[in-house]
Protein backbone atom coordinates (compact mmCIF):
# COMPACT_ATOMS: atom_id res chain seq x y z
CA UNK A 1 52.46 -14.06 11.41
CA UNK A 2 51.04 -16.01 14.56
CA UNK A 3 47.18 -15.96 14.01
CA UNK A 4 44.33 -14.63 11.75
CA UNK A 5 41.16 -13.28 13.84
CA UNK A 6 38.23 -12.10 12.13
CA UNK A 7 34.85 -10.25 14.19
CA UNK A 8 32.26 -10.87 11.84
CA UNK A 9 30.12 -8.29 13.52
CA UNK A 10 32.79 -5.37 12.94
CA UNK A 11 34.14 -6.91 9.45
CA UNK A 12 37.92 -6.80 10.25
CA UNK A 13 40.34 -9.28 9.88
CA UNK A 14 43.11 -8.90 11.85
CA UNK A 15 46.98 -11.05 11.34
CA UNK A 16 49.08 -10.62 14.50
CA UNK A 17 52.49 -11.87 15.31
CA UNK A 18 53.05 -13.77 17.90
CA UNK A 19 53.75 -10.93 20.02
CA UNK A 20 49.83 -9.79 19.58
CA UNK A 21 50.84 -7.03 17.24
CA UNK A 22 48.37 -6.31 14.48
CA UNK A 23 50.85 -7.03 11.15
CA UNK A 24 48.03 -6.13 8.90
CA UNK A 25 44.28 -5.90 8.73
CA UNK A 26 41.48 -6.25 6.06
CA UNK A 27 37.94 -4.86 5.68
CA UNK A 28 34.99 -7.70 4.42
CA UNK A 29 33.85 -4.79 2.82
CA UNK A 30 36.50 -3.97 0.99
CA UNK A 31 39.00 -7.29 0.88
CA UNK A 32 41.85 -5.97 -1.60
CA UNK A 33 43.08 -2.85 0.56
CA UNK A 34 45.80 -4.49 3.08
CA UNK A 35 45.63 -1.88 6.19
CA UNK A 36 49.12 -1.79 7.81
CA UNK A 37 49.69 0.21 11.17
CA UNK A 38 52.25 3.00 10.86
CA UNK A 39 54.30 1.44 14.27
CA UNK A 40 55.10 -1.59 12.21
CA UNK A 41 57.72 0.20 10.34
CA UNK A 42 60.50 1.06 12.30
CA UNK A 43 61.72 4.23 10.29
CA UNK A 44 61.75 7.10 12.16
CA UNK A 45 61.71 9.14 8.87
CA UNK A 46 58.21 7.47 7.93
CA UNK A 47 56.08 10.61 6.41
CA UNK A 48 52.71 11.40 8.64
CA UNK A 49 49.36 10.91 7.46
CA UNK A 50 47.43 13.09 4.86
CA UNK A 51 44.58 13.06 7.01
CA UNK A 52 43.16 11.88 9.83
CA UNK A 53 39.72 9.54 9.44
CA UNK A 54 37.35 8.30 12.47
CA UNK A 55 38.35 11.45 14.34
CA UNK A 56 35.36 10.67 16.96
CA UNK A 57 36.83 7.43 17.63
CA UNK A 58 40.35 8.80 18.73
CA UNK A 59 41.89 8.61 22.28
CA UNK A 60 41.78 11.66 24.02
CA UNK A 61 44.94 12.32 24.22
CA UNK A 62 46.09 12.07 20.29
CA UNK A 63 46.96 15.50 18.69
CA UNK A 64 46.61 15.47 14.88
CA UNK A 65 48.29 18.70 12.84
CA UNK A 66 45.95 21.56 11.63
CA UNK A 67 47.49 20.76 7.97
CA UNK A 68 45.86 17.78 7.40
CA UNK A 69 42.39 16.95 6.16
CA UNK A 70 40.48 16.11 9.16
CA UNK A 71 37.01 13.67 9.07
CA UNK A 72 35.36 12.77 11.66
């Protein structure tokens, strides 16, 4: 890891490599979950998400499977 940021108005702490990837983030409101983004494992056979959360904050063009639980 290259660098630790933290937004105090959002809460998130963010480690990146030196690259600028996010390696792993953490919630002030909840410090002892470790958030890691799925495209930081490079295994092709990594199993997709139970279900999808913040579904009003996704891109437009992300399609999520009917099979999952779905929040918005």
């Amino acid at each position: 890891m290259e660098t630790t940021d933290h937004n105090p108005a959002t809460g998130v702490r963010r480690a990146r490599c030196s690259c600028g990837a996010t390696v792993y983030l953490q919630l002030d409101s909840e410090p002892a979950p470790i958030g890691v983004p799925v495209g930081a494992f490079a295994d092709p056979e990594f199993p997709g998400p139970p279900a999808s959360i913040h579904e009003s904050h996704r891109h437009h063009w992300v399609t999520l499977p009917d099979d999952i639980g779905h929040l918005p």
